[in-house]
C-alpha atoms as a PDB file:
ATOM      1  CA  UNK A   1      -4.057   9.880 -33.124  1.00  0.00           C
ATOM      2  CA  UNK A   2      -6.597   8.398 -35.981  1.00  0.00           C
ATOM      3  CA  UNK A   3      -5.681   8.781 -38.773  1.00  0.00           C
ATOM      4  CA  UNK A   4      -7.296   7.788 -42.483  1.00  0.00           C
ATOM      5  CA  UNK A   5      -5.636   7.658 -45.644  1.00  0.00           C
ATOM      6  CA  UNK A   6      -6.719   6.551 -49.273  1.00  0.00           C
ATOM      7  CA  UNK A   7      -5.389   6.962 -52.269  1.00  0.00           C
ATOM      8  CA  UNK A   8      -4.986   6.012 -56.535  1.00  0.00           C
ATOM      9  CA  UNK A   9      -2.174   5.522 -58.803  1.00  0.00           C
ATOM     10  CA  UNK A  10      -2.280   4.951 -62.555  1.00  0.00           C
ATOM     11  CA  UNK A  11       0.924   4.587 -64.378  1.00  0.00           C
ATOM     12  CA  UNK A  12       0.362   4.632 -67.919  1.00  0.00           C
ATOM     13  CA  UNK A  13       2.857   3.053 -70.565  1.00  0.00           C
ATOM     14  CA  UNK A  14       2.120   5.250 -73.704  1.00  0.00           C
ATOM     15  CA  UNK A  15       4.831   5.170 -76.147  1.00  0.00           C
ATOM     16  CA  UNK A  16       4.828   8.804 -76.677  1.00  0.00           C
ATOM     17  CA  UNK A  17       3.666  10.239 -73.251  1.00  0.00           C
ATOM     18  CA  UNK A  18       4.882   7.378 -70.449  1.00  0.00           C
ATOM     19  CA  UNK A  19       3.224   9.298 -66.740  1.00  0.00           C
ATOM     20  CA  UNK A  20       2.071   8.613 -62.920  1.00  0.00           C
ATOM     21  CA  UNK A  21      -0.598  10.115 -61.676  1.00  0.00           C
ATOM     22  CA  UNK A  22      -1.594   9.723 -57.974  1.00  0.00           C
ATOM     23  CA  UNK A  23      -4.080  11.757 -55.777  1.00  0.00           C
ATOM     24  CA  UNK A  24      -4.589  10.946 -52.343  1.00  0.00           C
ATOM     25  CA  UNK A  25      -6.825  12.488 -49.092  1.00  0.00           C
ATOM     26  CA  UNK A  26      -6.415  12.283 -45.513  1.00  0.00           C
ATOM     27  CA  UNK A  27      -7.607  12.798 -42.034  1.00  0.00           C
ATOM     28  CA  UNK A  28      -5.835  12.676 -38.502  1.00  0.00           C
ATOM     29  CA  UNK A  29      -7.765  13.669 -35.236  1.00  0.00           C
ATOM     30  CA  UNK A  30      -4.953  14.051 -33.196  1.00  0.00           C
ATOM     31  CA  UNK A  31      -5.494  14.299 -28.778  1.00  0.00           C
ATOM     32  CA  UNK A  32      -2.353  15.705 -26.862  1.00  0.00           C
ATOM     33  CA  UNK A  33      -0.035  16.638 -29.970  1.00  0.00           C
ATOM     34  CA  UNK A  34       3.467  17.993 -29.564  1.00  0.00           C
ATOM     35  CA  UNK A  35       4.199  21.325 -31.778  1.00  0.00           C
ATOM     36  CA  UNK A  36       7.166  23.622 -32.161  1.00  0.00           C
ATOM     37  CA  UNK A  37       6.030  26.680 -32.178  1.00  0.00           C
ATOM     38  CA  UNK A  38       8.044  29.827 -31.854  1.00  0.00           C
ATOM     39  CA  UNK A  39       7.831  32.080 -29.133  1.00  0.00           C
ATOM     40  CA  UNK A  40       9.171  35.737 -28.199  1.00  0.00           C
ATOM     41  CA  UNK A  41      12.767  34.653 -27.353  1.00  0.00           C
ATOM     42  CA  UNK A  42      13.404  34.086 -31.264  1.00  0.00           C
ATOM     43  CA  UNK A  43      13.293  30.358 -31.583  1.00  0.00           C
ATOM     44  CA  UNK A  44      11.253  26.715 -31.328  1.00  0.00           C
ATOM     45  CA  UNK A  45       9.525  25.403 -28.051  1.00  0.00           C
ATOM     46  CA  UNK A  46       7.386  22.420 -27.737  1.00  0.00           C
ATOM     47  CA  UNK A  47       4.021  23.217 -26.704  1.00  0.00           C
ATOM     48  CA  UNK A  48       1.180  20.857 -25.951  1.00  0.00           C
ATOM     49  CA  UNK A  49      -1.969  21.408 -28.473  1.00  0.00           C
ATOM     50  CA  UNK A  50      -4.857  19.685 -26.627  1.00  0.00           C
ATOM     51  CA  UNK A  51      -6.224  18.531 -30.148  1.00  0.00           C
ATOM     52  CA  UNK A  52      -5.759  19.166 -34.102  1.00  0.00           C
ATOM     53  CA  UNK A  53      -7.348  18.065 -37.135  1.00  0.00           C
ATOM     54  CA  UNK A  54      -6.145  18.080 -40.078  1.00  0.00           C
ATOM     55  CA  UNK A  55      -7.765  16.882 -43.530  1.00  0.00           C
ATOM     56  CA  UNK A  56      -6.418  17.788 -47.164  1.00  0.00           C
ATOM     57  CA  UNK A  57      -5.611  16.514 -50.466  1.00  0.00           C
ATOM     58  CA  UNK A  58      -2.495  15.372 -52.212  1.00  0.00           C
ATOM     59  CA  UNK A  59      -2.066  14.923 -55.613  1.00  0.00           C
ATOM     60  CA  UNK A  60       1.178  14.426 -57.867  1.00  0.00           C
ATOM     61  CA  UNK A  61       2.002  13.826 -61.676  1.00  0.00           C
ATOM     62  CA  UNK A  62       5.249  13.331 -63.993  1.00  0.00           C
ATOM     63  CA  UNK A  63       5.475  12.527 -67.519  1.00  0.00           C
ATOM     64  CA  UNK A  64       7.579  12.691 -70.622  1.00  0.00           C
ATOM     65  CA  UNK A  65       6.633  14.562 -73.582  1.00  0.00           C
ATOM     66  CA  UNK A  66       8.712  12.619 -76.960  1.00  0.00           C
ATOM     67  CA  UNK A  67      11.189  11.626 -73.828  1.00  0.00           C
ATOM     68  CA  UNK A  68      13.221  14.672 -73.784  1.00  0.00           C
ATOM     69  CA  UNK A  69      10.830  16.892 -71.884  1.00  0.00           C
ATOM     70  CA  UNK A  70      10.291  15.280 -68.207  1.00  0.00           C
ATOM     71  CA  UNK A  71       7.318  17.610 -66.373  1.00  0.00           C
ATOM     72  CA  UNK A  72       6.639  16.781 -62.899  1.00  0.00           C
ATOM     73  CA  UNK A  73       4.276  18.114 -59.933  1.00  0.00           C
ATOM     74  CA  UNK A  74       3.461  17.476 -56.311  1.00  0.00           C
ATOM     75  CA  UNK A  75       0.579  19.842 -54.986  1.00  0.00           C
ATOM     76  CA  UNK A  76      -0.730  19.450 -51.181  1.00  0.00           C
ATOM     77  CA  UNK A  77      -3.881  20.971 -49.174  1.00  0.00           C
ATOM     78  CA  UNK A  78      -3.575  20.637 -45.845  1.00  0.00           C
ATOM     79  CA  UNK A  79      -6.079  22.008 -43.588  1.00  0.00           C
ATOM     80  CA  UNK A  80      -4.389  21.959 -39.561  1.00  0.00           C
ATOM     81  CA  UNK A  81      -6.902  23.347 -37.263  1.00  0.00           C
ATOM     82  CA  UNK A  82      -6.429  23.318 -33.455  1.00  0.00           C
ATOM     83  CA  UNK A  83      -9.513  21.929 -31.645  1.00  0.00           C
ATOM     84  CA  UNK A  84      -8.682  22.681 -28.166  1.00  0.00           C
ATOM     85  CA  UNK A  85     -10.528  23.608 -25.293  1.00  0.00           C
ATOM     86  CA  UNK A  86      -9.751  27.126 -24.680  1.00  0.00           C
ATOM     87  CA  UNK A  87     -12.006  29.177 -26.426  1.00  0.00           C
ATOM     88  CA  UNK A  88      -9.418  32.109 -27.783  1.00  0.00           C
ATOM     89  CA  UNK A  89      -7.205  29.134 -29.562  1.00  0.00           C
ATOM     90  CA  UNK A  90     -10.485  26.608 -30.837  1.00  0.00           C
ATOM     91  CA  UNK A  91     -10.675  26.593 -34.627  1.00  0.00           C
ATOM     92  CA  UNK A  92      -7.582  28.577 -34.983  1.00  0.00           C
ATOM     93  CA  UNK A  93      -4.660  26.908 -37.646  1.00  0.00           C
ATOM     94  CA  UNK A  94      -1.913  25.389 -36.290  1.00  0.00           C
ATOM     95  CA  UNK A  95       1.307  27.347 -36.818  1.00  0.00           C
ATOM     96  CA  UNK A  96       3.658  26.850 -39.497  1.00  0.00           C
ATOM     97  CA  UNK A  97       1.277  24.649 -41.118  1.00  0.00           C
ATOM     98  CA  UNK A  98       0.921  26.054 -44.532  1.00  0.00           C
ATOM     99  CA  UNK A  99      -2.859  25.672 -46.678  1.00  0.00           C
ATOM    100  CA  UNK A 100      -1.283  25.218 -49.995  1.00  0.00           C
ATOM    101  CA  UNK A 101       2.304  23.365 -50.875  1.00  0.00           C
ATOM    102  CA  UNK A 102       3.586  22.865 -54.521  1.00  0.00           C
ATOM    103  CA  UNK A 103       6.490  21.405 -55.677  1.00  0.00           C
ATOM    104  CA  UNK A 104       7.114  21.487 -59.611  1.00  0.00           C
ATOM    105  CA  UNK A 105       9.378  21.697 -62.123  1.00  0.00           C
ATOM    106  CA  UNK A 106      10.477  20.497 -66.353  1.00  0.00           C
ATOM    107  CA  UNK A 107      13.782  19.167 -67.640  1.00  0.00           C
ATOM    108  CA  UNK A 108      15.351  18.403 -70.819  1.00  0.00           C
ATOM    109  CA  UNK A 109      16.878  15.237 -70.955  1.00  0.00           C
ATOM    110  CA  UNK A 110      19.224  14.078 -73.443  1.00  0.00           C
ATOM    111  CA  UNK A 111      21.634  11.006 -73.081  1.00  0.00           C
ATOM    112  CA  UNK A 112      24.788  12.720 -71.695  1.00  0.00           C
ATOM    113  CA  UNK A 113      23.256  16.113 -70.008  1.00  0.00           C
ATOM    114  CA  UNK A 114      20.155  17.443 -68.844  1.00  0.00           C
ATOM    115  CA  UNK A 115      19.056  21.196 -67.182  1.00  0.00           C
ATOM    116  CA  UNK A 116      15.969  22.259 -65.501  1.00  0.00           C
ATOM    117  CA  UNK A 117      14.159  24.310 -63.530  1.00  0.00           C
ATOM    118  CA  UNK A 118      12.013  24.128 -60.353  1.00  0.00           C
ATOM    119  CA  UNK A 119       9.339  26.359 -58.597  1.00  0.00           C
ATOM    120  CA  UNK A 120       8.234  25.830 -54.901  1.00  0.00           C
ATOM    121  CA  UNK A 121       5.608  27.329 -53.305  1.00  0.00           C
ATOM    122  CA  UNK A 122       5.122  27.191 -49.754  1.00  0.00           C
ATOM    123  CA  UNK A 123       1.658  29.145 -48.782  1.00  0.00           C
ATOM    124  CA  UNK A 124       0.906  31.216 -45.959  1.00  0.00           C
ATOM    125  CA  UNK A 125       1.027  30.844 -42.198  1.00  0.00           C
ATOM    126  CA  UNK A 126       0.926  31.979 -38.951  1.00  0.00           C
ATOM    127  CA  UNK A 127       3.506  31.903 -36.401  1.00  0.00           C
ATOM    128  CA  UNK A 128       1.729  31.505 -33.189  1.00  0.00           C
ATOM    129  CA  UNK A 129      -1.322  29.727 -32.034  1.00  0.00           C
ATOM    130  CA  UNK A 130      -3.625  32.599 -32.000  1.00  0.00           C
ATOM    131  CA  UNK A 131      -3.245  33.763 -35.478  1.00  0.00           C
ATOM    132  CA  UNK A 132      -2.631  37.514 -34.725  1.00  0.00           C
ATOM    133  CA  UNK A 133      -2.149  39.219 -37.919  1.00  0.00           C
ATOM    134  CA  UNK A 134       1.547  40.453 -36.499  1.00  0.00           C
ATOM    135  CA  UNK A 135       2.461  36.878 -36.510  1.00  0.00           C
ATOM    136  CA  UNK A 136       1.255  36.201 -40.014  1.00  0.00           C
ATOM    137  CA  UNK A 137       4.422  34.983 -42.683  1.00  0.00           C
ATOM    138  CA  UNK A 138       2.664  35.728 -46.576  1.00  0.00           C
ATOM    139  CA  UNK A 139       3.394  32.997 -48.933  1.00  0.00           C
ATOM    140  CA  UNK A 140       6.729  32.838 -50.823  1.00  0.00           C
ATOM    141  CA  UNK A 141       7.919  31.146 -54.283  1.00  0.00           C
ATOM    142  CA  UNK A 142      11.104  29.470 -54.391  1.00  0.00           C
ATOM    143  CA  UNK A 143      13.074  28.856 -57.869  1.00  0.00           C
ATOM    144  CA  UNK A 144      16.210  26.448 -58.477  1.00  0.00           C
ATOM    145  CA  UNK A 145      17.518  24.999 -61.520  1.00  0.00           C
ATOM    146  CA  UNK A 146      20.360  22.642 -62.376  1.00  0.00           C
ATOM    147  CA  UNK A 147      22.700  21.250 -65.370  1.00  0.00           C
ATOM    148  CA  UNK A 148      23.396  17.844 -64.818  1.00  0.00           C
ATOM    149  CA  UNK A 149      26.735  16.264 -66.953  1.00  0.00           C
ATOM    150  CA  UNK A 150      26.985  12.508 -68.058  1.00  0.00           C
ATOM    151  CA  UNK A 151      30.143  11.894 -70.150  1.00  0.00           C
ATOM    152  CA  UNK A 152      30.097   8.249 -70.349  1.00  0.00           C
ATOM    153  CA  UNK A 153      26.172   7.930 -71.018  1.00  0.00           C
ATOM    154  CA  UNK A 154      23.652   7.391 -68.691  1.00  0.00           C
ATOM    155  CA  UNK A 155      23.614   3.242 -67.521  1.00  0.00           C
ATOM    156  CA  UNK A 156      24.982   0.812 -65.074  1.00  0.00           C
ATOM    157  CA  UNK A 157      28.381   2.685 -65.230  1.00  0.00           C
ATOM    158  CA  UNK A 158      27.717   6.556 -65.243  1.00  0.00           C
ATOM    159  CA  UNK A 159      29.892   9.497 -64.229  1.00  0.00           C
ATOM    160  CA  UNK A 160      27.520  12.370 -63.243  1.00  0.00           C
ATOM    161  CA  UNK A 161      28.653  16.516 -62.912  1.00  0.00           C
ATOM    162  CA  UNK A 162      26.005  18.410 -61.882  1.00  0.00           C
ATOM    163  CA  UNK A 163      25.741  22.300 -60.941  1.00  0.00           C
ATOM    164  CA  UNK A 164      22.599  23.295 -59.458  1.00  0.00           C
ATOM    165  CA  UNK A 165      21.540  27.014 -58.154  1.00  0.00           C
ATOM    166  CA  UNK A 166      18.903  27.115 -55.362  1.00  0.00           C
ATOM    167  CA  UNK A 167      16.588  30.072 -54.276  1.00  0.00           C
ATOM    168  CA  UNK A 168      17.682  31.872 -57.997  1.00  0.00           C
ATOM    169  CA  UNK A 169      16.014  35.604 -56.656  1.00  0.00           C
ATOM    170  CA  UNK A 170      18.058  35.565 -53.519  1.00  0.00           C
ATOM    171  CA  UNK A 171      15.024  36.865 -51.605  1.00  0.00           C
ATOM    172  CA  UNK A 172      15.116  37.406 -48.213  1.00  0.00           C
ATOM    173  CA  UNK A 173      12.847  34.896 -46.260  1.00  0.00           C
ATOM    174  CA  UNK A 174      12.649  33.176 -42.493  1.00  0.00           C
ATOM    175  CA  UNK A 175      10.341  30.738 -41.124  1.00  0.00           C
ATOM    176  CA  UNK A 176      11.579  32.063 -37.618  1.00  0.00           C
ATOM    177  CA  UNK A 177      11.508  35.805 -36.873  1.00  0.00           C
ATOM    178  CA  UNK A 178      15.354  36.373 -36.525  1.00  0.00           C
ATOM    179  CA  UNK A 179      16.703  33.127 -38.247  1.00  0.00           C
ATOM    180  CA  UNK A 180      16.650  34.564 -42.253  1.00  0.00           C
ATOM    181  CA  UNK A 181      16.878  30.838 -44.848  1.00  0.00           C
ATOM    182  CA  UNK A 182      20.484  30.960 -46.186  1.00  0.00           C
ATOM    183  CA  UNK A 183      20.089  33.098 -49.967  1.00  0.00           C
ATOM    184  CA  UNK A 184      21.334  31.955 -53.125  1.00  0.00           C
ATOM    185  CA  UNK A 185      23.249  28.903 -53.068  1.00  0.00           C
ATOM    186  CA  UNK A 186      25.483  27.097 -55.646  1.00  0.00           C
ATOM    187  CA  UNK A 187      26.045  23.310 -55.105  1.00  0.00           C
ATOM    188  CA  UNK A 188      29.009  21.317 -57.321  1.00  0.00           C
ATOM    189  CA  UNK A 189      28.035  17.156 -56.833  1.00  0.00           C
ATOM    190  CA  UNK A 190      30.302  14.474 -58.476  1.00  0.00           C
ATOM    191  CA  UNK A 191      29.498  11.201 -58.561  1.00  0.00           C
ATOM    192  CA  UNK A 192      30.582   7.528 -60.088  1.00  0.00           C
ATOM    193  CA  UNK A 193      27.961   4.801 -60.083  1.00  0.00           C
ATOM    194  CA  UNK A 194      30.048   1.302 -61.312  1.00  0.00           C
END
């Protein structure tokens, strides 16, 4: 594989509106590459792709608004397209290779508690290397949010409860045909950082 990556960061220290930007692009050309792709009998099998290349963008950004508002974001375009030599699979997209990914989310932060909520976005794909439209998987929003407890204060010596609900909707999604993601989940954490 080649691959090429460049990037920037700024992180800038304003008193009332501290962020970190970073944006980044990149290129593989990739010979002989290994890919899981699923196949008839409901599940994963390696399959040799005689080439890909891929090329996207990636760009990211947090800040605090009067530091109580925390807003952060993670966007990537990736652009996986299989170069091989037979003609029926050339300058198809790889499968399970989304175009578009997001990541994103805002919390309010106070010294002993802070809730927020999060939106994924994973865009769509296509199941197989031919990109038949019966294989094609729309893309699908995902929304969590949590309530995290400090008692003692937030420092060297914390105490942290946190509650957090993932995939809020409870819609019904699968990246494999037959193998649904689990629904709406509830996680309890406890922790003690001394």
């Amino acid at each position: 594989a080649d691959s090429i990556e460049a990037g920037a960061e700024a992180d800038i220290k304003h008193a009332d509106l501290p962020m970190t930007l970073s944006f980044s692009v990149f290129k593989k050309d990739i010979q002989d590459m290994i890919l899981l792709v699923p196949n008839s009998q409901f599940s994963l099998r390696p399959e040799n792709i005689d080439a890909a290349e891929i090329r996207g963008v990636e760009m990211s950004a947090r800040f605090f608004l009067k530091r109580r508002l925390r807003v952060f974001t993670n966007y990537t375009y990736q652009r996986a397209i299989n170069k091989s030599e037979v003609s029926y699979l050339r300058d198809k997209y790889l499968p399970l290779r989304p175009l578009h990914d997001f990541h994103g989310g805002v919390d309010l932060v106070f010294p002993k508690w802070e809730t927020g909520v999060e939106a994924d976005f994973t865009g769509a794909v296509f199941r197989d290397r031919t990109n038949e439209y019966l294989s094609y998987q729309p893309g699908r929003w995902v929304y969590n949010a949590h309530v995290l407890l400090a008692p003692l204060g937030r420092g060297e010596t914390e105490l942290l409860l946190g509650i957090e609900v993932k995939k809020i909707l409870d819609e019904r999604m699968e990246d494999v045909i037959g193998y649904p993601l689990p629904g709406r989940t509830l996680y309890g954490t406890i922790s003690y950082r001394f």
